[in-house]
C-alpha atoms as a PDB file:
ATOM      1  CA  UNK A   1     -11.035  12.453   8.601  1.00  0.00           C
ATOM      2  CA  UNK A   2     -13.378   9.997  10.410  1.00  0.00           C
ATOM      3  CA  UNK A   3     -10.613   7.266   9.752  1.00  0.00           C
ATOM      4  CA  UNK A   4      -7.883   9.232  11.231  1.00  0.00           C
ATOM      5  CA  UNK A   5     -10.636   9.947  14.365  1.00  0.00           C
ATOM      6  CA  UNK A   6     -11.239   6.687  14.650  1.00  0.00           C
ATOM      7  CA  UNK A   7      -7.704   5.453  14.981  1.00  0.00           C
ATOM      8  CA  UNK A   8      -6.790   8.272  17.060  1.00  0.00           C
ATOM      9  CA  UNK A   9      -4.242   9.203  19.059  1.00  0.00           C
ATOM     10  CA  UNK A  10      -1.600   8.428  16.278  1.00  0.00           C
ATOM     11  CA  UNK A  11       1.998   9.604  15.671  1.00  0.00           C
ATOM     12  CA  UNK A  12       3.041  10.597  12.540  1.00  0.00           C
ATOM     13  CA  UNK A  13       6.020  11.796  11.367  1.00  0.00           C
ATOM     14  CA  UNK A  14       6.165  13.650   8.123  1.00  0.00           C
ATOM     15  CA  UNK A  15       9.794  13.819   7.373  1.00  0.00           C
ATOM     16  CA  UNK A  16      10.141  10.474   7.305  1.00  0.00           C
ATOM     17  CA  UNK A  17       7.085   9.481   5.921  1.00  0.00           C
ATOM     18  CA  UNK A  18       5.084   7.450   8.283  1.00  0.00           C
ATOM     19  CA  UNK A  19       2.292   7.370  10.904  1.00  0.00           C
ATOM     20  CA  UNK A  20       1.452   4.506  14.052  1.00  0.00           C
ATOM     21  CA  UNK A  21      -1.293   3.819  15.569  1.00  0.00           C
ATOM     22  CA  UNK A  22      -2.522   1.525  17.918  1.00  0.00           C
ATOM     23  CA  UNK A  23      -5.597  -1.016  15.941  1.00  0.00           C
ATOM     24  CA  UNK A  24      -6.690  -3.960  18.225  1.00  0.00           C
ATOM     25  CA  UNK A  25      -4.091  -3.218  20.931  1.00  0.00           C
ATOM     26  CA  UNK A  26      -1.869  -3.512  18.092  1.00  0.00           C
ATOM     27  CA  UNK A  27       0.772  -0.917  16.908  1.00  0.00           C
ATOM     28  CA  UNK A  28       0.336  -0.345  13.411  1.00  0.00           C
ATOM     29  CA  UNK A  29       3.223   1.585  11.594  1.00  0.00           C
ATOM     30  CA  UNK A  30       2.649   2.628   8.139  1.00  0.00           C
ATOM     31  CA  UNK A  31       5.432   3.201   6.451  1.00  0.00           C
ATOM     32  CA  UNK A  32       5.420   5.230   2.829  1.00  0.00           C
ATOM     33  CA  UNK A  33       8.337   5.337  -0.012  1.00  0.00           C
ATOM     34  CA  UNK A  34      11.316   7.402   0.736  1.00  0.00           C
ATOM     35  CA  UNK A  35      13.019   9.526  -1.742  1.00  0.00           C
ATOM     36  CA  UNK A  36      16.325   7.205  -0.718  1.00  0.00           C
ATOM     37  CA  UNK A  37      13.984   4.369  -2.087  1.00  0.00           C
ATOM     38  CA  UNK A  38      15.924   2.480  -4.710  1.00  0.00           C
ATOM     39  CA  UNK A  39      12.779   1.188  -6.819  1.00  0.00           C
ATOM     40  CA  UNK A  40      15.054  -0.540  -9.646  1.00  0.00           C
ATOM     41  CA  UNK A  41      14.469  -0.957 -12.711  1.00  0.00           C
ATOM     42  CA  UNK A  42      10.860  -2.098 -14.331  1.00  0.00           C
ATOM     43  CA  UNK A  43      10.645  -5.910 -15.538  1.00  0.00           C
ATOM     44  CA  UNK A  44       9.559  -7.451 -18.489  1.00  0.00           C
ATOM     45  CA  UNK A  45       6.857 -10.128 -18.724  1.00  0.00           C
ATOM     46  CA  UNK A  46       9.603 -12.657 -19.991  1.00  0.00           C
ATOM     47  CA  UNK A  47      11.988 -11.713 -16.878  1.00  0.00           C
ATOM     48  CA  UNK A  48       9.206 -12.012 -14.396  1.00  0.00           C
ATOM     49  CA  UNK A  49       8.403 -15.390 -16.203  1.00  0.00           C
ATOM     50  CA  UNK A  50      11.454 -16.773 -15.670  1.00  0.00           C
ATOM     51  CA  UNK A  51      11.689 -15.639 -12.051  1.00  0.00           C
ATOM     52  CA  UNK A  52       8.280 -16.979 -11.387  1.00  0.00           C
ATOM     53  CA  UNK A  53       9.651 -20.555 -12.800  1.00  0.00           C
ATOM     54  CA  UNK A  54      12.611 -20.944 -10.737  1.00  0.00           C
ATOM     55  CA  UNK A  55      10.800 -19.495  -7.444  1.00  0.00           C
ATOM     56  CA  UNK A  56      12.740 -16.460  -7.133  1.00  0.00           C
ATOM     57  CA  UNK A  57       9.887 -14.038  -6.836  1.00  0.00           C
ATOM     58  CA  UNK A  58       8.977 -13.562  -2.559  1.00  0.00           C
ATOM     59  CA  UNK A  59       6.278 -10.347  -3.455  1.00  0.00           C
ATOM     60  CA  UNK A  60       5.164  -8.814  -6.186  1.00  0.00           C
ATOM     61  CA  UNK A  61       3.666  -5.262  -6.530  1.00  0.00           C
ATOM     62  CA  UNK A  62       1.607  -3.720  -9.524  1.00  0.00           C
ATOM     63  CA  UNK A  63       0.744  -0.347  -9.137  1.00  0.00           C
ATOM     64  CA  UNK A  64      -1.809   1.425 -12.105  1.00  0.00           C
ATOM     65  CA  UNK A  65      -3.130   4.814 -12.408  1.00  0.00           C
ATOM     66  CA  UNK A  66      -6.502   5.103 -11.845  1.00  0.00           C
ATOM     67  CA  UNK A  67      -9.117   7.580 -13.170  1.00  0.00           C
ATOM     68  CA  UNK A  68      -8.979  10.330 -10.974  1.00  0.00           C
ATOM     69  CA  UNK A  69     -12.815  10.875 -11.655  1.00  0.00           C
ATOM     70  CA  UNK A  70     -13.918   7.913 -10.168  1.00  0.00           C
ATOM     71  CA  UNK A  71     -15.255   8.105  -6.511  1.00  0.00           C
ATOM     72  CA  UNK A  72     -14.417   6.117  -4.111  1.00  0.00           C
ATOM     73  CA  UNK A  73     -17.104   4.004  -4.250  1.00  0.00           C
ATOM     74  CA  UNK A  74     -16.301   3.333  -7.734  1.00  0.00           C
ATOM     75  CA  UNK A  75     -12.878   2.123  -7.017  1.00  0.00           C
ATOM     76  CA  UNK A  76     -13.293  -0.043  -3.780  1.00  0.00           C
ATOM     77  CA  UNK A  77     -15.246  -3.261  -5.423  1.00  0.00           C
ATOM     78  CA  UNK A  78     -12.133  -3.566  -7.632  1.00  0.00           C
ATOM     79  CA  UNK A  79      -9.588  -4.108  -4.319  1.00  0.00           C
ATOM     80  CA  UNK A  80      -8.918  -6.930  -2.357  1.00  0.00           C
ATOM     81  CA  UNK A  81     -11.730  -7.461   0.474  1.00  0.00           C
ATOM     82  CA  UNK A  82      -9.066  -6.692   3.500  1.00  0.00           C
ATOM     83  CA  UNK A  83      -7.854  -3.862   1.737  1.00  0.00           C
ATOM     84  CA  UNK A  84     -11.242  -2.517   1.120  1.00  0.00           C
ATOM     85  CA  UNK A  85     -11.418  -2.952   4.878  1.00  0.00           C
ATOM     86  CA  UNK A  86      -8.991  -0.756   5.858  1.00  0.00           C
ATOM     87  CA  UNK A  87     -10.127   2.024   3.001  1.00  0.00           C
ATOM     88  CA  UNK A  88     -13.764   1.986   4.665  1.00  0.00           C
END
C-alpha cells in the first residue's frame, strides 16, 4: 500500500491488465500477461544453445516458483539491485 501511495495518482485498468503512473515526470505503464498471450512452447537447453550461438536470442525470461513462506525480505537479496529498487 505505501508503494501504490507513493506513486499516486495512477490509472489502472483491470480488464486489460495494466496500471500508469507518473515516476520522475515519467509515465510508467506496466503492462501484465493477457489471456490472448501466446507464450509458445518451453525450450530445451540444446535449442536455447543453439540460438544463443547464432545470435538469435534478443531477451530471455526465466521465471521459478518461489517458496511462498519466505518473506519478503528473504527474497529481495536474490533479485537484481534495480529490481529490488522498485520492490522496496
Amino acid at each position: 500500500m505505501d508503494w501504490l501511495e507513493l506513486h499516486s495518482p495512477m490509472e489502472i485498468h483491470w480488464a486489460e491488465k495494466w496500471l500508469q503512473f507518473t515516476h520522475c515526470q515519467q509515465l510508467i505503464k506496466l503492462q501484465g500477461i493477457l489471456p490472448s498471450t501466446n507464450l509458445g512452447a518451453n525450450v530445451s537447453l540444446y535449442q536455447l544453445q543453439a540460438l544463443d550461438k547464432t545470435d538469435t536470442i534478443l531477451y530471455f525470461v526465466k521465471l521459478q516458483a518461489l517458496d511462498t513462506n519466505l518473506s519478503t525480505n528473504q527474497i529481495i537479496p536474490f533479485l537484481p539491485p534495480d529490481l529490488q529498487d522498485v520492490l522496496h
